[in-house]
PDB file of N, CA and C in Angstrom:
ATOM      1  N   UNK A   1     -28.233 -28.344  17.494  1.00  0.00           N
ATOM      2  CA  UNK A   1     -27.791 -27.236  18.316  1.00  0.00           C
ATOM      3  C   UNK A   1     -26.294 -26.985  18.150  1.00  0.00           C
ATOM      4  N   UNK A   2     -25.306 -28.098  18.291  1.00  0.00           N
ATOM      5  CA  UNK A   2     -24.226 -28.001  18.033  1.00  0.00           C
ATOM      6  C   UNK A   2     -23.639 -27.589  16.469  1.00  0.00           C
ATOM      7  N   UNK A   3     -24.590 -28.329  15.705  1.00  0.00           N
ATOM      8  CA  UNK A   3     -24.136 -27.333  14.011  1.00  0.00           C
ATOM      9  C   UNK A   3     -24.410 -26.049  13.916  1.00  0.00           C
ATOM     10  N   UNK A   4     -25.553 -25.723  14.393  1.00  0.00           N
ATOM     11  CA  UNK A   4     -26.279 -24.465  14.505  1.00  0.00           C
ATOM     12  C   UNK A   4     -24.866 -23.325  15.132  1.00  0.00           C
ATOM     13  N   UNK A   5     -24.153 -23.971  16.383  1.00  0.00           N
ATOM     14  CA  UNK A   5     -23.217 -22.958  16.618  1.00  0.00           C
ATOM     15  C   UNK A   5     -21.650 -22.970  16.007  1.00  0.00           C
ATOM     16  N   UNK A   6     -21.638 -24.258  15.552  1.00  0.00           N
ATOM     17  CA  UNK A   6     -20.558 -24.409  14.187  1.00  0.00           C
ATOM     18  C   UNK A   6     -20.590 -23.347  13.275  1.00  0.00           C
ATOM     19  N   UNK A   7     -21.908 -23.502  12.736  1.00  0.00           N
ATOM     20  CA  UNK A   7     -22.108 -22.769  11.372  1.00  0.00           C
ATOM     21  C   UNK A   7     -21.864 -21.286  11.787  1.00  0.00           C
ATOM     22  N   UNK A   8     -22.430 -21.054  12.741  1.00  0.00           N
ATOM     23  CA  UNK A   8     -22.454 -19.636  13.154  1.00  0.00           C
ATOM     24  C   UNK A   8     -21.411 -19.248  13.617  1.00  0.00           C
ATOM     25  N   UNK A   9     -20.238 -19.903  14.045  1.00  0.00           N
ATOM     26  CA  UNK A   9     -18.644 -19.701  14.594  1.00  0.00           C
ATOM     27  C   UNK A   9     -18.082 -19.307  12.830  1.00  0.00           C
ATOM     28  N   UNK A  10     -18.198 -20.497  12.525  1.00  0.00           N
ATOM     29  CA  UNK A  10     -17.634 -19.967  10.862  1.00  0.00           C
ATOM     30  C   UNK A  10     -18.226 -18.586   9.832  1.00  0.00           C
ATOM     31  N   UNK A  11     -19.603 -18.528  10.113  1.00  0.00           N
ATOM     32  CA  UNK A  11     -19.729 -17.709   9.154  1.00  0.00           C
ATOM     33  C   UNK A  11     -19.329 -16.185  10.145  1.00  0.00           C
ATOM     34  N   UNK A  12     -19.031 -15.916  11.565  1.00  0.00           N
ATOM     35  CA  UNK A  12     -18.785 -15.152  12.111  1.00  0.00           C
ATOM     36  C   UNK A  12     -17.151 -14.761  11.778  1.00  0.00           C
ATOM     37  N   UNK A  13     -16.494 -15.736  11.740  1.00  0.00           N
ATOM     38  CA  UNK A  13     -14.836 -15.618  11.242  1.00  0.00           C
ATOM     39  C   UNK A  13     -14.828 -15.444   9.690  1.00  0.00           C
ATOM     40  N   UNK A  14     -15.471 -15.613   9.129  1.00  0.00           N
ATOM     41  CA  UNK A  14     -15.604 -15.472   7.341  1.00  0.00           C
ATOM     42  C   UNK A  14     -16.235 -13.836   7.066  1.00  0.00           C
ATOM     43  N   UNK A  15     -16.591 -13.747   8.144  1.00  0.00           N
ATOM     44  CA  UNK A  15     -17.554 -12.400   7.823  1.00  0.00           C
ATOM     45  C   UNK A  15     -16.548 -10.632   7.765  1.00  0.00           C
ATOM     46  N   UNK A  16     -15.430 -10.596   8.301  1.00  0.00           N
ATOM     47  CA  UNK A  16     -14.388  -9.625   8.273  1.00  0.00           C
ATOM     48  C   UNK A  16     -13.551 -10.064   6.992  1.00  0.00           C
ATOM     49  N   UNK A  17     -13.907 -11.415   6.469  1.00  0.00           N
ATOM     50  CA  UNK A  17     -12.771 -11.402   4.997  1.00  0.00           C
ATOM     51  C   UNK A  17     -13.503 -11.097   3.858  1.00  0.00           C
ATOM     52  N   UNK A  18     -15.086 -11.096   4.347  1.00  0.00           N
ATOM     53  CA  UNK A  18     -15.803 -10.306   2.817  1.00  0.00           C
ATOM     54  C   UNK A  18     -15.539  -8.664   2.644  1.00  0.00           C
ATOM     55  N   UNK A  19     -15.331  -8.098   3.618  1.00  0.00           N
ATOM     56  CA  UNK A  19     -15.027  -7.058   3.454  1.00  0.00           C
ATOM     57  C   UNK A  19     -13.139  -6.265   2.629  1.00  0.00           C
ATOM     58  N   UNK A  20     -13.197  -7.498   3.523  1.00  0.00           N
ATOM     59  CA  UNK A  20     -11.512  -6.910   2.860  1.00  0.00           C
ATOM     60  C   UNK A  20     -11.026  -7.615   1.279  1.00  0.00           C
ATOM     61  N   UNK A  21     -11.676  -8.672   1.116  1.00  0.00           N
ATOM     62  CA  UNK A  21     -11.843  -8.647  -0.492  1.00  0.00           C
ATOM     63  C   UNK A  21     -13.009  -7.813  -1.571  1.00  0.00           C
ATOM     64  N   UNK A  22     -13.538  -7.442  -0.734  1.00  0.00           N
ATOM     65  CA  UNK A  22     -14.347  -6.157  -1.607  1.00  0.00           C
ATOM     66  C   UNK A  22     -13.704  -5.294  -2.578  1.00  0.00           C
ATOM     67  N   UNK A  23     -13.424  -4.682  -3.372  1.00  0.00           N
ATOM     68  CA  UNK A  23     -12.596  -4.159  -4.718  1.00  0.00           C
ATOM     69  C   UNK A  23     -13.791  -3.180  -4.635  1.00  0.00           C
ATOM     70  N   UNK A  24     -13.352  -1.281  -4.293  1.00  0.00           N
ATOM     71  CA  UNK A  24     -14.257  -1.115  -4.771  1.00  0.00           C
ATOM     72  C   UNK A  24     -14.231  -0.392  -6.185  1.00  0.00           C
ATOM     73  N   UNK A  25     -15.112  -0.005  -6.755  1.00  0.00           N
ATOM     74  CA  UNK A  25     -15.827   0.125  -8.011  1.00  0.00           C
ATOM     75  C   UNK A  25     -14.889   1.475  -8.339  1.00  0.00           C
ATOM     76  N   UNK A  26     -14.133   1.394  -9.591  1.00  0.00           N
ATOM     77  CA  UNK A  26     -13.602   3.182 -10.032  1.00  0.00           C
ATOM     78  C   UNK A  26     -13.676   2.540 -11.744  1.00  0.00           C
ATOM     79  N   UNK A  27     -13.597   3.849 -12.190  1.00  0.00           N
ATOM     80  CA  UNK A  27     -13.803   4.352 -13.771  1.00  0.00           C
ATOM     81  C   UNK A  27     -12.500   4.390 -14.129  1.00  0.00           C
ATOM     82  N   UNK A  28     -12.216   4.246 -15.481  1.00  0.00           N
ATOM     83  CA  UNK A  28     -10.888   4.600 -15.494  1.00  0.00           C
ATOM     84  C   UNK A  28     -11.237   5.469 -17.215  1.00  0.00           C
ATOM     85  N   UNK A  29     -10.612   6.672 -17.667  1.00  0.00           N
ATOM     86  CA  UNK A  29     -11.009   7.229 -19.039  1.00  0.00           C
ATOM     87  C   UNK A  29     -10.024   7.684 -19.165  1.00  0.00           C
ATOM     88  N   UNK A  30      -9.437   7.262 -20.350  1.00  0.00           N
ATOM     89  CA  UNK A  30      -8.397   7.604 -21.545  1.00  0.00           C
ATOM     90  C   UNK A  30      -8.654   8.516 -22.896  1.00  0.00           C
ATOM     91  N   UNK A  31      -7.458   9.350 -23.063  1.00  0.00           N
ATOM     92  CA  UNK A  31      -7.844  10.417 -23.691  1.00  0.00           C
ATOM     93  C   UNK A  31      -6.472  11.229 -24.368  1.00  0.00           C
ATOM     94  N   UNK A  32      -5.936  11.469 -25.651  1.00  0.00           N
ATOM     95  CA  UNK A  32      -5.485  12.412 -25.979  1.00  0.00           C
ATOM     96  C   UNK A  32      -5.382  13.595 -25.887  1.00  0.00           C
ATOM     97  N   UNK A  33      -4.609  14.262 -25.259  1.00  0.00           N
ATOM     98  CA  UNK A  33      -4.799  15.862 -25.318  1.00  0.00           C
ATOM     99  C   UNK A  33      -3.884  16.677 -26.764  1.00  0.00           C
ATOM    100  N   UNK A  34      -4.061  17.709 -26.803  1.00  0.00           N
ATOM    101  CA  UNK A  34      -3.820  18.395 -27.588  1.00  0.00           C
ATOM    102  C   UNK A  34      -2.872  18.126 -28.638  1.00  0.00           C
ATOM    103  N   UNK A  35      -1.275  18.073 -27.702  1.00  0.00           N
ATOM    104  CA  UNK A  35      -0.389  17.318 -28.133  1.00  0.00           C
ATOM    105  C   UNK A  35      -0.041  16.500 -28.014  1.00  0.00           C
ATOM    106  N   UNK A  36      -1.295  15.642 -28.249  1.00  0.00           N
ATOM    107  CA  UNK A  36      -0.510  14.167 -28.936  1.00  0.00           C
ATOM    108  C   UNK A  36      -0.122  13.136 -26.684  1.00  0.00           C
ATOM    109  N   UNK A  37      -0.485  13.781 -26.133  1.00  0.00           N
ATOM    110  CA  UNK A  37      -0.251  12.659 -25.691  1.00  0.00           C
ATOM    111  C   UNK A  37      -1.226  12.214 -24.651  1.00  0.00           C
ATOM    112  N   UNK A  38      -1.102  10.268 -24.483  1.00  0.00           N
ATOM    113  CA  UNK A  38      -2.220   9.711 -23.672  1.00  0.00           C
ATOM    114  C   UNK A  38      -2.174  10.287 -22.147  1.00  0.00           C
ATOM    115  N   UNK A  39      -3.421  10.236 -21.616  1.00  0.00           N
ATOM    116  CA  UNK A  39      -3.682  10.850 -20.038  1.00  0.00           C
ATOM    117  C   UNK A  39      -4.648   9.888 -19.712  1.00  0.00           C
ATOM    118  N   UNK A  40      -5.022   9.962 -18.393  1.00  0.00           N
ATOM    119  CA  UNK A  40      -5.315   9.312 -17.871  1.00  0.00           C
ATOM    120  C   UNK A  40      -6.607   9.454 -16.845  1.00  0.00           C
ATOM    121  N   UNK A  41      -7.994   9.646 -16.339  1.00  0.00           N
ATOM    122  CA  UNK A  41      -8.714  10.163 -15.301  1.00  0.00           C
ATOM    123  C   UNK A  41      -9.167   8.873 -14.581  1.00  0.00           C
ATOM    124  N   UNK A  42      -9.353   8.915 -12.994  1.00  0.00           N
ATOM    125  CA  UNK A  42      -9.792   7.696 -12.579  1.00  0.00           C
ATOM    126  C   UNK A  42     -11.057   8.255 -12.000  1.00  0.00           C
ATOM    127  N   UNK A  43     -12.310   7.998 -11.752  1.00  0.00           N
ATOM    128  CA  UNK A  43     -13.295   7.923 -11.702  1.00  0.00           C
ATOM    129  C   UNK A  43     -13.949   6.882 -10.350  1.00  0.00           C
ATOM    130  N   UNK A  44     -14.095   7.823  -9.036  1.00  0.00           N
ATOM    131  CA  UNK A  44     -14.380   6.720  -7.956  1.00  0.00           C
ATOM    132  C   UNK A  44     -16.509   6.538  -7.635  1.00  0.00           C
ATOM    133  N   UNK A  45     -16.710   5.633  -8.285  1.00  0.00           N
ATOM    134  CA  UNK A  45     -17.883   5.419  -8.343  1.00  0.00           C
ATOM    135  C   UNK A  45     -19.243   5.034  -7.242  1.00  0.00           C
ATOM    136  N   UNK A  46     -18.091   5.218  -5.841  1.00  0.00           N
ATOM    137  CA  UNK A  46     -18.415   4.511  -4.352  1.00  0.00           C
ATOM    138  C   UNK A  46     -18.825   6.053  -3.784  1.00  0.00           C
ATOM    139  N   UNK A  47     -19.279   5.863  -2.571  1.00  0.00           N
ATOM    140  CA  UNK A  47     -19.305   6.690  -1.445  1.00  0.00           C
ATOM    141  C   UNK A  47     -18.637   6.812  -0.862  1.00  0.00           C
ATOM    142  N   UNK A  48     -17.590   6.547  -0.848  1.00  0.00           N
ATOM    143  CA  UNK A  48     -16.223   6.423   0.241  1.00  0.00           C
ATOM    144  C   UNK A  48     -14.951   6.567  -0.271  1.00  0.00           C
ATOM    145  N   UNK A  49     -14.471   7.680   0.576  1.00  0.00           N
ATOM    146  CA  UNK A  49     -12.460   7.932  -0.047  1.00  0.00           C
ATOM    147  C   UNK A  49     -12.211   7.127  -0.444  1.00  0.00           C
ATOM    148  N   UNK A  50     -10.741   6.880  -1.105  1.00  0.00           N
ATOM    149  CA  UNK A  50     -10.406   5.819  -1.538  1.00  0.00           C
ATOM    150  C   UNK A  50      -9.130   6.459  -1.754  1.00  0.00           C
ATOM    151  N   UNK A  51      -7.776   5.605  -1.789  1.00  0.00           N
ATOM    152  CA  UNK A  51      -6.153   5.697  -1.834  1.00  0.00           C
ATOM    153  C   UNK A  51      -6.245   5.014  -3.001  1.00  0.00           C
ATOM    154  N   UNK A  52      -5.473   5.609  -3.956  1.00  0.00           N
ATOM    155  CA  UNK A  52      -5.059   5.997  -5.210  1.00  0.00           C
ATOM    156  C   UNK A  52      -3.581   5.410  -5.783  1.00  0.00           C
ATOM    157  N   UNK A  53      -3.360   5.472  -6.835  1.00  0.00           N
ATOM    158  CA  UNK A  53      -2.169   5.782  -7.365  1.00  0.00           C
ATOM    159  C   UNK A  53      -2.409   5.237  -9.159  1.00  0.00           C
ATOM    160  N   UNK A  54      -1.613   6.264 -10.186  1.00  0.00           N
ATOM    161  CA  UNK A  54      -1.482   5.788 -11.603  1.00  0.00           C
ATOM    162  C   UNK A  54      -0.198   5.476 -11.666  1.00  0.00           C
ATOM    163  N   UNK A  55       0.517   4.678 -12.393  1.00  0.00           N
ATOM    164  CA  UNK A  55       1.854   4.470 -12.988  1.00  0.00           C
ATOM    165  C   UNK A  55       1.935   4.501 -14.014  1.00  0.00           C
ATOM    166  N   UNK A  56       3.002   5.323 -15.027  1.00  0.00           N
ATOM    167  CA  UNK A  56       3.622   4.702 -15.752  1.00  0.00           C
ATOM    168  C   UNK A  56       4.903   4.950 -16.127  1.00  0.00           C
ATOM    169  N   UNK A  57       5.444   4.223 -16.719  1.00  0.00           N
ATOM    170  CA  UNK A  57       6.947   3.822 -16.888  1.00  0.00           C
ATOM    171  C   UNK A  57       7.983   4.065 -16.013  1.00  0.00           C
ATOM    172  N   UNK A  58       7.221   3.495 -15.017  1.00  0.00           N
ATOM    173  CA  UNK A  58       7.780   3.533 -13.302  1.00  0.00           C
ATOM    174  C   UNK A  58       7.978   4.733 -12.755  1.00  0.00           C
ATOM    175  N   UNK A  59       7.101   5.620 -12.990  1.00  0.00           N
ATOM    176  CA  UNK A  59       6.266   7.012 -12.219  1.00  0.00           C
ATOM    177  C   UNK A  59       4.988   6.502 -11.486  1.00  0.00           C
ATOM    178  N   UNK A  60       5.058   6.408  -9.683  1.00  0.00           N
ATOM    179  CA  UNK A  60       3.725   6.481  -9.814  1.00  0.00           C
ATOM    180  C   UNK A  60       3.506   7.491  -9.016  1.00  0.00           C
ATOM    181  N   UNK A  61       2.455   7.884  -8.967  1.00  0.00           N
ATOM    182  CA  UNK A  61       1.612   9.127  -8.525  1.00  0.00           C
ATOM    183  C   UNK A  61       0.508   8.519  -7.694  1.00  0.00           C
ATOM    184  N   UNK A  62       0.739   8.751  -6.586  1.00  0.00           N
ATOM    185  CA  UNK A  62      -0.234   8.750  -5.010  1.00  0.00           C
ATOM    186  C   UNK A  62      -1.499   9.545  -5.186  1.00  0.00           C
ATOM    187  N   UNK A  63      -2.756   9.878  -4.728  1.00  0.00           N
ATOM    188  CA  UNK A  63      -3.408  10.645  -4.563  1.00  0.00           C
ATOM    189  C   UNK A  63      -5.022  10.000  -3.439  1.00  0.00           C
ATOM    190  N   UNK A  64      -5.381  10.654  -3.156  1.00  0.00           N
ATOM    191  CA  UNK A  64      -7.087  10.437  -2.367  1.00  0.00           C
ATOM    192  C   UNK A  64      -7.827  10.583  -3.767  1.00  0.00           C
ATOM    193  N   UNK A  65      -8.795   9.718  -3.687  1.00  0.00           N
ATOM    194  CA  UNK A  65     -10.110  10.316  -4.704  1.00  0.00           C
ATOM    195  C   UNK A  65     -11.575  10.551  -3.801  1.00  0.00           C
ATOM    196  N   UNK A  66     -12.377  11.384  -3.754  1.00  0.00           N
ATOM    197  CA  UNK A  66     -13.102  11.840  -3.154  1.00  0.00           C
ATOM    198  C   UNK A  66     -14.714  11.180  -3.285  1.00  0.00           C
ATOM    199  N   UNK A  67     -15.441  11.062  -2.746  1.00  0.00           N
ATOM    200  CA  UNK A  67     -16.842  10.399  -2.917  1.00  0.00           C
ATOM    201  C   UNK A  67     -16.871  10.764  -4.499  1.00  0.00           C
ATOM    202  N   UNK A  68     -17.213  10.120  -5.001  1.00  0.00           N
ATOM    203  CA  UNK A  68     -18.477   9.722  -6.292  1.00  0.00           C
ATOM    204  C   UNK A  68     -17.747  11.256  -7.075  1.00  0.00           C
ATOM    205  N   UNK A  69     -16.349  10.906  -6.778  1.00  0.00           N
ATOM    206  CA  UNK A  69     -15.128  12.654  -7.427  1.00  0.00           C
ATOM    207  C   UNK A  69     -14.233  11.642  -8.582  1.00  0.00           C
ATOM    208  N   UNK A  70     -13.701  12.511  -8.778  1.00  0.00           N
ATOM    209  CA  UNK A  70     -12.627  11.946 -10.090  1.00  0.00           C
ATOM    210  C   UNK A  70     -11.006  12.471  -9.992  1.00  0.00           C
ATOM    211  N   UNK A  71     -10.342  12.166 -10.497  1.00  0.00           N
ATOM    212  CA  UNK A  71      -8.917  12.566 -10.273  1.00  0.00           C
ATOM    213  C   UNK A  71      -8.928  13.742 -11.332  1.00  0.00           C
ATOM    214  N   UNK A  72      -7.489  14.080 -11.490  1.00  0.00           N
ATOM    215  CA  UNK A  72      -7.026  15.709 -12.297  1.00  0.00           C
ATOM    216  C   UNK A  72      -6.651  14.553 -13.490  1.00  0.00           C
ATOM    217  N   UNK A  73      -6.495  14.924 -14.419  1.00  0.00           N
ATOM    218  CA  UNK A  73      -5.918  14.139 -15.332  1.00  0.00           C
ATOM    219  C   UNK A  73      -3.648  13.666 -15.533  1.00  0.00           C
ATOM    220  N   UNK A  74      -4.306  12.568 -15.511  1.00  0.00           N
ATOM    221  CA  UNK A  74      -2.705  12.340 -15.326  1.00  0.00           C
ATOM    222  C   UNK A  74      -1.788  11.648 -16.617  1.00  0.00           C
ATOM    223  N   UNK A  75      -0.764  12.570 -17.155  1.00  0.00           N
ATOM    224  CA  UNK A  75      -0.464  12.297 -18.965  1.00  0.00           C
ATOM    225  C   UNK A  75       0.800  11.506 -18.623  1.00  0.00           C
ATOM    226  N   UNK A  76       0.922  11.083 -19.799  1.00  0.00           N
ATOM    227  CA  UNK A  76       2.099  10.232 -20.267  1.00  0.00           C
ATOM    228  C   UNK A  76       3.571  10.845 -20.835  1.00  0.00           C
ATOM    229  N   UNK A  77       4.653  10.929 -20.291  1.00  0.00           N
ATOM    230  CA  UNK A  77       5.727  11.522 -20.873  1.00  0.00           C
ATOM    231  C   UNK A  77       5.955  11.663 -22.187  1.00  0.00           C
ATOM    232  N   UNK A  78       5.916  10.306 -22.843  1.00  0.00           N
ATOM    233  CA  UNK A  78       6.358  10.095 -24.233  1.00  0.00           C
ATOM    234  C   UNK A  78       4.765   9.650 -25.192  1.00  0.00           C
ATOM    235  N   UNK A  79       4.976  10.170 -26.561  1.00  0.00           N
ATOM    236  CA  UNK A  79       3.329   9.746 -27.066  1.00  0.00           C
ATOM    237  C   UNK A  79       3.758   8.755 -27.418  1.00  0.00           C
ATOM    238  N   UNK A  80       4.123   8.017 -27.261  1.00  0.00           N
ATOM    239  CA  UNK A  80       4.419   6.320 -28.333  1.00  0.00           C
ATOM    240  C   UNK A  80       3.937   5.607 -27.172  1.00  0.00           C
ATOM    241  N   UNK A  81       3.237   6.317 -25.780  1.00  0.00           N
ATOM    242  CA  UNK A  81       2.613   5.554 -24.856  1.00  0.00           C
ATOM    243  C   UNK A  81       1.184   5.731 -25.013  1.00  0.00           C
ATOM    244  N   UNK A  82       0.165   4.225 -24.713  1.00  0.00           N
ATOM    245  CA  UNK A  82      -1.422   4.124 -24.902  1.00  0.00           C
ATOM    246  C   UNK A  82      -1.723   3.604 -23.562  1.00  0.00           C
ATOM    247  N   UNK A  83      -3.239   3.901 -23.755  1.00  0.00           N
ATOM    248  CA  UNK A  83      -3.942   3.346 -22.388  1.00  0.00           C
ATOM    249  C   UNK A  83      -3.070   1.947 -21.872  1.00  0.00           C
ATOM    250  N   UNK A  84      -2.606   0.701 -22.310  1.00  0.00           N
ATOM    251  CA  UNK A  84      -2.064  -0.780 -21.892  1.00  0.00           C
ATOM    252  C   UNK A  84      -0.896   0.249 -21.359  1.00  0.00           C
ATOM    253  N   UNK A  85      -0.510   0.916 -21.629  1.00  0.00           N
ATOM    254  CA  UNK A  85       1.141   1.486 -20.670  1.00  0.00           C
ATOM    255  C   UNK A  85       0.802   1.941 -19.122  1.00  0.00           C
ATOM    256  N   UNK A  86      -0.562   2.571 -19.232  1.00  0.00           N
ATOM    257  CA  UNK A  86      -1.070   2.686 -17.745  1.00  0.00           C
ATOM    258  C   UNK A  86      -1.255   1.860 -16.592  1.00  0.00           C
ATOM    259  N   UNK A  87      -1.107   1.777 -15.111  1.00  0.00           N
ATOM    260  CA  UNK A  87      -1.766   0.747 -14.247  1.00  0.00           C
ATOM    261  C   UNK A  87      -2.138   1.983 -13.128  1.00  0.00           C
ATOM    262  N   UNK A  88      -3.060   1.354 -13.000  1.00  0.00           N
ATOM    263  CA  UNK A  88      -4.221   1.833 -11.926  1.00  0.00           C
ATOM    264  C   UNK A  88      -4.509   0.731 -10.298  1.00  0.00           C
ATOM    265  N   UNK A  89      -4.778   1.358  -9.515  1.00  0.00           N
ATOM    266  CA  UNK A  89      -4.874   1.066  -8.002  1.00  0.00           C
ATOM    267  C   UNK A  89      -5.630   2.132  -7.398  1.00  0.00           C
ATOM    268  N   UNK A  90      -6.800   1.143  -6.701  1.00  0.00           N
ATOM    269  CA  UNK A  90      -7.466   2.223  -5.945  1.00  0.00           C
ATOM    270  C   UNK A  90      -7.706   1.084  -5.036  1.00  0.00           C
ATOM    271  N   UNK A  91      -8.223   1.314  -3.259  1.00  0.00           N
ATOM    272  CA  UNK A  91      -8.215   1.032  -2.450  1.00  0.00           C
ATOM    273  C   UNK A  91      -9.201   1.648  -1.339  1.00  0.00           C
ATOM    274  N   UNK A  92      -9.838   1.134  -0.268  1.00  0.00           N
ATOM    275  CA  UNK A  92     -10.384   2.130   0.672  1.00  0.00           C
ATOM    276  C   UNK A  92      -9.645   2.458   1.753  1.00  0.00           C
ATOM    277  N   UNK A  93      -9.482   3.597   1.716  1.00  0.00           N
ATOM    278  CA  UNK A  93      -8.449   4.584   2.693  1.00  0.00           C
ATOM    279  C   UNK A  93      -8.314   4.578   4.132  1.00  0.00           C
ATOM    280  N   UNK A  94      -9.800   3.591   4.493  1.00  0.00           N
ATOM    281  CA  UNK A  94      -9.309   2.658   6.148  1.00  0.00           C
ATOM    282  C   UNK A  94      -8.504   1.474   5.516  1.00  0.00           C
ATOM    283  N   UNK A  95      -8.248   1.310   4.818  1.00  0.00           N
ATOM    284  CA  UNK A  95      -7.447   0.126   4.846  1.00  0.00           C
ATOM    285  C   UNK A  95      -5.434   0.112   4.801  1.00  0.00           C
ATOM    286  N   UNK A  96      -5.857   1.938   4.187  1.00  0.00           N
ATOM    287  CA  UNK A  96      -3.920   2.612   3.642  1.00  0.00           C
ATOM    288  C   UNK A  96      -3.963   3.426   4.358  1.00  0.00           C
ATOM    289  N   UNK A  97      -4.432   3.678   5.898  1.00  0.00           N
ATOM    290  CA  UNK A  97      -3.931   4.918   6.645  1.00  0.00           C
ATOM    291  C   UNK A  97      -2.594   6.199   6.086  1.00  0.00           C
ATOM    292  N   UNK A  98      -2.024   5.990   5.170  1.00  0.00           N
ATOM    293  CA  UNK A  98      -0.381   6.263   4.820  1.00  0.00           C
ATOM    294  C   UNK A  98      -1.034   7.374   3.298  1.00  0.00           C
ATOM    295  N   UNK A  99      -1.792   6.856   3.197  1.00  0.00           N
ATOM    296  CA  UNK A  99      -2.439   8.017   1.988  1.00  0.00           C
ATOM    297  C   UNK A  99      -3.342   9.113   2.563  1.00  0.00           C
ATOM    298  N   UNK A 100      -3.690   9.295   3.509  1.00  0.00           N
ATOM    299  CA  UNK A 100      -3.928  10.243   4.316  1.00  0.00           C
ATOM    300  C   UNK A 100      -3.315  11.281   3.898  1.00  0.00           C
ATOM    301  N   UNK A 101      -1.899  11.375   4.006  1.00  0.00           N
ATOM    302  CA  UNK A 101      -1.265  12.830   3.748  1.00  0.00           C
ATOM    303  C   UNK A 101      -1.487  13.526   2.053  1.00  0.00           C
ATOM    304  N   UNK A 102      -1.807  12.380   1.319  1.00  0.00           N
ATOM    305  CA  UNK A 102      -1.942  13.214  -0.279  1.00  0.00           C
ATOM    306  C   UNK A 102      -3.429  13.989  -0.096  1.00  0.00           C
ATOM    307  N   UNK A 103      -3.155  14.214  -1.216  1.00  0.00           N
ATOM    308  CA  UNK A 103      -4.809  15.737  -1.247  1.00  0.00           C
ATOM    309  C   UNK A 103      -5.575  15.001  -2.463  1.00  0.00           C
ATOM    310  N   UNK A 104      -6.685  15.591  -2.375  1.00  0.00           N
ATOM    311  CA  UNK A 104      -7.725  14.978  -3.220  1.00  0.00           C
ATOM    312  C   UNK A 104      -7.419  15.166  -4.790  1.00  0.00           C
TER     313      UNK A 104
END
């Protein structure tokens, strides 16, 4: 009786940290445009908003991505930059109240 409410104290306090290590699921597709330079689309594969951002070469760019939506495409200043110059972050948007204000 007493393990029984052990176990169940612990897996009750363990049970709010599966959620917040959850990662959820986005696409990421790389692509040349016209002239010559790399871009970037992120791809949110969940049911649920999600807070955003691409970087590179210490530009980053904020945005919402929308249910099972994709971002605008986002390019690279210089072409001597490839997909490894990119970093990507996505997040669920109860968790970044503060991305609220960007647009989809």
């Amino acid at each position: 009786m007493v393990i029984s409410r052990v176990i169940l104290g612990v897996v009750l306090l363990l049970l709010p940290w599966h959620q917040a290590l959850a990662i959820p699921k986005i696409k990421t597709e790389f692509k040349r445009n016209n002239e010559g330079f790399m871009r970037i689309k992120v791809i949110n594969e969940t049911i649920r908003v999600l807070a955003c951002y691409v970087a590179i070469d210490g530009r980053r760019v904020k945005f919402r991505l929308p249910p099972r939506g994709h971002s605008k495409w986002y390019k690279a200043t210089d072409k001597r930059y490839n997909a490894k110059n990119f970093s990507t972050w996505c997040d669920y948007i109860e968790l970044h109240p503060e991305y609220e204000k960007y647009v989809f």
